[in-house]
N, C-alpha and C. Protein backbone atom coordinates (compact mmCIF):
# COMPACT_ATOMS: atom_id res chain seq x y z
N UNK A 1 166.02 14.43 -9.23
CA UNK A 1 164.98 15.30 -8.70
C UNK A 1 163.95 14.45 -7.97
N UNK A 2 163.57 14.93 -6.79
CA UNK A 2 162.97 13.99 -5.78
C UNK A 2 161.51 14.81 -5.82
N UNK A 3 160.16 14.71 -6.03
CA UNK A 3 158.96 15.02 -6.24
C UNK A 3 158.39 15.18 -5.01
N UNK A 4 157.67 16.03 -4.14
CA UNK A 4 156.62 15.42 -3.19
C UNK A 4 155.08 16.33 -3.49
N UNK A 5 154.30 15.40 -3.30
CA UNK A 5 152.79 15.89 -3.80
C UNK A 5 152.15 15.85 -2.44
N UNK A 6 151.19 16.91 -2.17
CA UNK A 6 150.67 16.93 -1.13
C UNK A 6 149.51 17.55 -1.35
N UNK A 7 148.29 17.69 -0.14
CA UNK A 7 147.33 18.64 -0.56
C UNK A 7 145.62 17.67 -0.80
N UNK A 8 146.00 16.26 -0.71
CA UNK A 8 144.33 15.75 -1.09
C UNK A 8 143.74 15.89 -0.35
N UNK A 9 142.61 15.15 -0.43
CA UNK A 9 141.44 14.89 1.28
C UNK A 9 140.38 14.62 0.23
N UNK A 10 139.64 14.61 1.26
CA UNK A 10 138.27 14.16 1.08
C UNK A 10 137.25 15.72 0.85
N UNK A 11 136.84 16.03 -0.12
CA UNK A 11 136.04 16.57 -0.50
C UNK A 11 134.45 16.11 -1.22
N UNK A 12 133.33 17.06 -0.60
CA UNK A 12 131.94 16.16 -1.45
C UNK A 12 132.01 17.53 -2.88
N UNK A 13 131.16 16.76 -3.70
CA UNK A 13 131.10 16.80 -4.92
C UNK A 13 130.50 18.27 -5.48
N UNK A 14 131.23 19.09 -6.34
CA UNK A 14 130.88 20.20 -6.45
C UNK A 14 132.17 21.30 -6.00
N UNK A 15 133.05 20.49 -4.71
CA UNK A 15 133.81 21.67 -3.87
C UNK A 15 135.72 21.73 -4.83
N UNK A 16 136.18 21.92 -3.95
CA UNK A 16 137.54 22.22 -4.65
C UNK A 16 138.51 21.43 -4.03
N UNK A 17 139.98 21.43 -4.55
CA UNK A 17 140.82 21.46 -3.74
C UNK A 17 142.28 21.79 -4.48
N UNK A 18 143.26 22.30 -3.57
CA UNK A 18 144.58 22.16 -4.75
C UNK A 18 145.47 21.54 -4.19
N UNK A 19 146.05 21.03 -4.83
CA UNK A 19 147.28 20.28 -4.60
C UNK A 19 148.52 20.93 -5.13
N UNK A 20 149.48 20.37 -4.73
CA UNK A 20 151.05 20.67 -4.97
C UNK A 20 151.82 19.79 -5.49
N UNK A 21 152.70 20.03 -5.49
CA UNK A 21 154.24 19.41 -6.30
C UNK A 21 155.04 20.33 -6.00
N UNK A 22 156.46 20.07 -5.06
CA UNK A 22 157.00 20.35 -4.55
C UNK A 22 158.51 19.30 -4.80
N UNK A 23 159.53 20.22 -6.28
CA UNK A 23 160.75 19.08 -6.35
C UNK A 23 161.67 19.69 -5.45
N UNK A 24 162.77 18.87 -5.20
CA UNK A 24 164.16 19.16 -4.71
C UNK A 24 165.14 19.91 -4.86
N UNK A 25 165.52 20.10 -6.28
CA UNK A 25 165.90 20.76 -6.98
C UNK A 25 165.74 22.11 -7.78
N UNK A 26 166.20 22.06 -8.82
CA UNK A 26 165.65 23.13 -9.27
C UNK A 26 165.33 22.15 -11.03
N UNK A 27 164.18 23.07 -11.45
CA UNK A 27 163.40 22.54 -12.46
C UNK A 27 164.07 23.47 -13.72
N UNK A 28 164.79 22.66 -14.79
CA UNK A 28 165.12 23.50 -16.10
C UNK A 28 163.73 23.68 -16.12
N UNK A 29 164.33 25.05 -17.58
CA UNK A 29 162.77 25.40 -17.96
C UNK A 29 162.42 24.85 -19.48
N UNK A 30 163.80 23.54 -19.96
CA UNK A 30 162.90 22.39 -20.86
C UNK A 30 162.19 21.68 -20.34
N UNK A 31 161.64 21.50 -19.00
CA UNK A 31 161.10 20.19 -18.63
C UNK A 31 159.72 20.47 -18.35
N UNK A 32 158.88 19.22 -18.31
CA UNK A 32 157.52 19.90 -18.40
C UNK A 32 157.76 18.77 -17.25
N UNK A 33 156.61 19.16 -16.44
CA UNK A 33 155.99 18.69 -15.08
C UNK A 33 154.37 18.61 -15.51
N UNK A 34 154.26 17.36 -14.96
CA UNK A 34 152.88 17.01 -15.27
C UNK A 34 151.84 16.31 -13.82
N UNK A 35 150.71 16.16 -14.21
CA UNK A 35 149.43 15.73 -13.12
C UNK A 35 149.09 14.26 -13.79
N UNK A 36 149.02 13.58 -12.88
CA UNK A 36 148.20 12.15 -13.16
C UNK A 36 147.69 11.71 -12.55
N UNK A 37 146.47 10.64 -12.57
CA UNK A 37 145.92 9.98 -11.56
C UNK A 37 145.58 8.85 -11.37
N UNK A 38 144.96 7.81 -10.26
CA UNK A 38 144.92 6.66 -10.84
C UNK A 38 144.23 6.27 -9.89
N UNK A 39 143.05 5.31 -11.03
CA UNK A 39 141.73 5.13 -9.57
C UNK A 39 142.02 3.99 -9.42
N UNK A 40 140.84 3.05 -8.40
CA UNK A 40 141.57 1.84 -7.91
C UNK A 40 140.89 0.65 -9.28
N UNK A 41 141.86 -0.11 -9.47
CA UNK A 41 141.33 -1.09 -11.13
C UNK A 41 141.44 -0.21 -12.73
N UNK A 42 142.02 1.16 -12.16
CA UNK A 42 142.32 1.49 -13.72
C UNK A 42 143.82 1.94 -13.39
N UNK A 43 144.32 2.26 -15.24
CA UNK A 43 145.49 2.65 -15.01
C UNK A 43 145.42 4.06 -14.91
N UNK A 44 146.91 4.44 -15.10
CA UNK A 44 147.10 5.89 -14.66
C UNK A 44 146.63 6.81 -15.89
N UNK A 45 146.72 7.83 -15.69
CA UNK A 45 145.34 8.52 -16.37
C UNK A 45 146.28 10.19 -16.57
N UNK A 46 146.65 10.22 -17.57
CA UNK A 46 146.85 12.03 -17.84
C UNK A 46 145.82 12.94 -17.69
N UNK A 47 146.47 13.63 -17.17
CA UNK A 47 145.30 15.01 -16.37
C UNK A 47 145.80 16.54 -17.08
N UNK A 48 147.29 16.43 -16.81
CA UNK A 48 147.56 17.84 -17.91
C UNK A 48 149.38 18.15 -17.25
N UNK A 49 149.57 19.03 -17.95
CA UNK A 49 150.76 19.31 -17.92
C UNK A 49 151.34 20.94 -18.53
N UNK A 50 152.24 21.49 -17.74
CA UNK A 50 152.90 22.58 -17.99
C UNK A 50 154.28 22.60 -17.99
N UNK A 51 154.90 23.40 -19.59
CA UNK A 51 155.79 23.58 -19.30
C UNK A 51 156.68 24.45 -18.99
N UNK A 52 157.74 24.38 -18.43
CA UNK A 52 158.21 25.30 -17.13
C UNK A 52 159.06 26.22 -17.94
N UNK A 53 158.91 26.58 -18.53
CA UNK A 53 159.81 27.87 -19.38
C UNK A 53 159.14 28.85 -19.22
N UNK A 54 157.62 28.45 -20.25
CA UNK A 54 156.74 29.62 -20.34
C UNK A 54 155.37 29.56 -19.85
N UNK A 55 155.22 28.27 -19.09
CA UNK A 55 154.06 28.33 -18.77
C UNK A 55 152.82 27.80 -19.18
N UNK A 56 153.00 27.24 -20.54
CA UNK A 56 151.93 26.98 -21.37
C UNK A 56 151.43 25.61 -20.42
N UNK A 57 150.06 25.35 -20.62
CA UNK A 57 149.29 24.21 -20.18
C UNK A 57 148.68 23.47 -20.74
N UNK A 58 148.53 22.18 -20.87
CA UNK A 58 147.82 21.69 -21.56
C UNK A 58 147.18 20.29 -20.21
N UNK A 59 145.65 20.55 -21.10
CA UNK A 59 144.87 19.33 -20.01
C UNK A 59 144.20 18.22 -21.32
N UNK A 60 143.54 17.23 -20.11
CA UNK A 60 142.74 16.06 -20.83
C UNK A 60 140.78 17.04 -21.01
N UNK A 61 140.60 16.16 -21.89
CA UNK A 61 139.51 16.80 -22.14
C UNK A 61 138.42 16.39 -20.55
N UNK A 62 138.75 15.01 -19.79
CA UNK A 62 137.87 14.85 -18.75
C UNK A 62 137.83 16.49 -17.78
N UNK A 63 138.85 17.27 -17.76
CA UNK A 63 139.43 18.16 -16.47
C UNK A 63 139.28 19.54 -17.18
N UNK A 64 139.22 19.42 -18.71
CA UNK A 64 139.24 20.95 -19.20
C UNK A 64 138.20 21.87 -18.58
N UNK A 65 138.61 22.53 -18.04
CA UNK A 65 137.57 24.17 -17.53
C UNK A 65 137.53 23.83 -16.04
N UNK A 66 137.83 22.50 -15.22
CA UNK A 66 137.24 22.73 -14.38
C UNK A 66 138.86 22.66 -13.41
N UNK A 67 139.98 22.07 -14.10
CA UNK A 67 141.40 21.88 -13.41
C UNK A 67 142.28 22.85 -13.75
N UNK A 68 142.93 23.24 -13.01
CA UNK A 68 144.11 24.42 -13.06
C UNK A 68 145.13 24.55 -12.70
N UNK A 69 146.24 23.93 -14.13
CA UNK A 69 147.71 23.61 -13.30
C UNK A 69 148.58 25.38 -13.34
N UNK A 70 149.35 25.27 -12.33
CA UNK A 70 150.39 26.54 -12.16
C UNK A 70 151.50 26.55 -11.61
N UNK A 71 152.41 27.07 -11.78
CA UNK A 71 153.74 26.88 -10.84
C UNK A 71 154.55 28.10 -10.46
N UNK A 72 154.89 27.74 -9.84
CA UNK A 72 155.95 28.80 -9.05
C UNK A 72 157.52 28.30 -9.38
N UNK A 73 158.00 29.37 -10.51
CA UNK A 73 159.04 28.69 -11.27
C UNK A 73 160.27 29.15 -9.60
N UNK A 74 160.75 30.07 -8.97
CA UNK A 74 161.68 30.23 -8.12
C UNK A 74 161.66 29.26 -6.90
N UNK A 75 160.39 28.35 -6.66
CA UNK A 75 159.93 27.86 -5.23
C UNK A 75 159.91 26.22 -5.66
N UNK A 76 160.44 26.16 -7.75
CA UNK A 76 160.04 24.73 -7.53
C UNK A 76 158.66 23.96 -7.46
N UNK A 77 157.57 24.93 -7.71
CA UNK A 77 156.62 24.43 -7.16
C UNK A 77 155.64 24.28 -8.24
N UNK A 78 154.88 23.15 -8.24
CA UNK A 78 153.69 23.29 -9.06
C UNK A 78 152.13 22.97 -8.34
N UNK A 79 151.48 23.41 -8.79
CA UNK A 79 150.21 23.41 -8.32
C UNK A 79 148.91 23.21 -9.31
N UNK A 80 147.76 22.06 -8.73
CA UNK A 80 146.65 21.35 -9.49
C UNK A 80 145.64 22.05 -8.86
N UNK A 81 144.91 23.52 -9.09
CA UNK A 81 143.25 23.55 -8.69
C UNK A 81 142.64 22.87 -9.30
N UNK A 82 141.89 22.39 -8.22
CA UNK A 82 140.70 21.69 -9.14
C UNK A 82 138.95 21.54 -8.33
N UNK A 83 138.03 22.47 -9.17
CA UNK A 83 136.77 22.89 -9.08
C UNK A 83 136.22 22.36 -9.36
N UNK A 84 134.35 22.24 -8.98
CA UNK A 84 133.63 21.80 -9.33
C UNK A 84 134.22 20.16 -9.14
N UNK A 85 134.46 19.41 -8.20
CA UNK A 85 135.08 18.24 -8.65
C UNK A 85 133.68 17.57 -8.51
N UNK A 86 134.27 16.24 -8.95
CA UNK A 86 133.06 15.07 -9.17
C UNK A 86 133.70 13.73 -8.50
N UNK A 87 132.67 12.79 -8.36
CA UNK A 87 132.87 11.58 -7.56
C UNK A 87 134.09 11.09 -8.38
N UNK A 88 133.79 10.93 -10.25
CA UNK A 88 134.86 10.37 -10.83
C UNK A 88 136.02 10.96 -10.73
N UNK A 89 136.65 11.90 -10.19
CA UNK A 89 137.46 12.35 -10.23
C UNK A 89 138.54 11.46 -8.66
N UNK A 90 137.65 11.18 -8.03
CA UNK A 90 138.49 10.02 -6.85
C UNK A 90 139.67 9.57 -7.53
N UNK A 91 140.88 9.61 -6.54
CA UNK A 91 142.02 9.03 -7.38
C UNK A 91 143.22 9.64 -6.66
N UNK A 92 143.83 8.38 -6.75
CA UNK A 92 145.63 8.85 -6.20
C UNK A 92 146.36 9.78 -7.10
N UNK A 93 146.55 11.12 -6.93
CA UNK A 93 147.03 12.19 -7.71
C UNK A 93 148.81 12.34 -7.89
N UNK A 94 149.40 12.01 -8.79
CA UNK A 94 150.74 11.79 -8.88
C UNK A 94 151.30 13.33 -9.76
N UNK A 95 152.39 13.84 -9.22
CA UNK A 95 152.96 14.82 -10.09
C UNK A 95 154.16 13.96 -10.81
N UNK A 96 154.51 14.45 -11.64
CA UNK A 96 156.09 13.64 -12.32
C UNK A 96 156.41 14.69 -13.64
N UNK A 97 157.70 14.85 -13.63
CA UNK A 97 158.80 14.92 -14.71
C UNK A 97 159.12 14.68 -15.35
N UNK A 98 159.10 15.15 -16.99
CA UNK A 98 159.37 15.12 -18.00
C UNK A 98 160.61 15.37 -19.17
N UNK A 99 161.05 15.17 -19.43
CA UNK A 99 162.34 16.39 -19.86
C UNK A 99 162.16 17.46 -21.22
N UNK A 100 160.77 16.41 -22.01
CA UNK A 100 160.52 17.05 -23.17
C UNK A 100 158.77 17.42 -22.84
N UNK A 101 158.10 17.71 -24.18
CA UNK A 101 156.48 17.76 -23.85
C UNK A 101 156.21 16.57 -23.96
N UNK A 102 155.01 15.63 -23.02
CA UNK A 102 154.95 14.69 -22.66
C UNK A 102 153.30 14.10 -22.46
N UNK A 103 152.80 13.44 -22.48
CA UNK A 103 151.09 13.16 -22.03
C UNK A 103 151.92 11.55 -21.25
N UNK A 104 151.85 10.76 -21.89
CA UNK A 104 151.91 9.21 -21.33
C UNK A 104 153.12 8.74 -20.68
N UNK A 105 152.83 8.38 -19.15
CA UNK A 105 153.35 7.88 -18.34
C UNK A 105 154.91 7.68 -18.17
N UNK A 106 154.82 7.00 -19.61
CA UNK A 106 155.74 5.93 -19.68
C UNK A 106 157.44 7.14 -20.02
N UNK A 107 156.71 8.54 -20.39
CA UNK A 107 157.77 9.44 -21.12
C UNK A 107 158.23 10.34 -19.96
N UNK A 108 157.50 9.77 -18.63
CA UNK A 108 157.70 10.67 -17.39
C UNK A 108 159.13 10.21 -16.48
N UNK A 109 159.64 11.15 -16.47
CA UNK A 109 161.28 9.97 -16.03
C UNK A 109 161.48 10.66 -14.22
N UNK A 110 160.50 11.07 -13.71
CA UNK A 110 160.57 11.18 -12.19
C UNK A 110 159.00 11.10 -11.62
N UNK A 111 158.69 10.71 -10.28
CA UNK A 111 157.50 10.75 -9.95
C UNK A 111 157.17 11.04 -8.45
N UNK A 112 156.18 12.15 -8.27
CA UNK A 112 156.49 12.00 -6.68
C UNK A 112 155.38 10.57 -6.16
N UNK A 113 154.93 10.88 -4.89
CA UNK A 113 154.42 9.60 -3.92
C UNK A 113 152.93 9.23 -4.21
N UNK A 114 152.62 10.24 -4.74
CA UNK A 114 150.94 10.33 -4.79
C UNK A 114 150.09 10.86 -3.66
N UNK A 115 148.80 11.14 -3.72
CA UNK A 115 147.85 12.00 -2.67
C UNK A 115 146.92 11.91 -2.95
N UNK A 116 146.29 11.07 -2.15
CA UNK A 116 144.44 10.64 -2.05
C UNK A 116 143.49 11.99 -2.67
N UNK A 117 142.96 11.78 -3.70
CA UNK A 117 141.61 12.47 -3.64
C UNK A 117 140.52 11.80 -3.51
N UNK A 118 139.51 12.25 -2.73
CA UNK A 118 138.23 10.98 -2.18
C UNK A 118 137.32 12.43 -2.83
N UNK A 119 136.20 12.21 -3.55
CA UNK A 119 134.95 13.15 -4.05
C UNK A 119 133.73 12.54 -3.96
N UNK A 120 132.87 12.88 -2.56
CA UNK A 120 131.55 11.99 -2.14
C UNK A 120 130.71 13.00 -3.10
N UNK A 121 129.73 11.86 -3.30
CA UNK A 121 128.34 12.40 -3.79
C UNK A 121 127.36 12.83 -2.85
């Protein structure tokens, strides 16, 4: 399964934006698909994750209330709103694949390319 994430830019602080995830294939509905990010000098960073059966979501406490993962189970597609953003939130935004429920990196066994988020003050 081949990932592509699209959707960042440059937003100032307070505004929105959503992003995508967009696989190749088609997504069982054991696999959870997840959000990550990674600023420049830190590592990668769990943001949240859904899994594709039923939907359920789960986030990091930095993103709770203000990030909103969703997907479009027939289109393959998943999708990151995210409100109210903040400067800390800057960061290369990665979607990736799971096969079971998952938080850390290392349990993610596909990844798409990543997508700039820039959040001015």
């Amino acid at each position: 399964v081949q990932l592509q994430a699209s959707g960042g830019g440059l937003v100032q602080a307070g505004g929105s934006l959503e992003l995508s995830c967009v696989a190749s294939s088609r997504i069982f509905s054991s696999a959870v698909m997840g959000w990550f990010r990674q600023a420049p000098g830190k590592e990668r960073e769990f943001v949240g994750n859904i899994r594709w059966g039923h939907g359920r979501v789960y986030y990091a406490d930095s993103v709770k209330g203000r990030f909103t993962i969703s997907r479009v189970g027939a289109e393959n597609a998943m999708y990151l709103q995210m409100n109210n953003l903040k400067p800390e939130d800057t960061a290369v935004y990665y979607c990736a694949r799971a096969l079971a429920f998952a938080t850390a990196p290392s349990e993610f066994i596909n990844w798409g390319q990543g997508t700039q988020v820039t959040v001015s003050s």
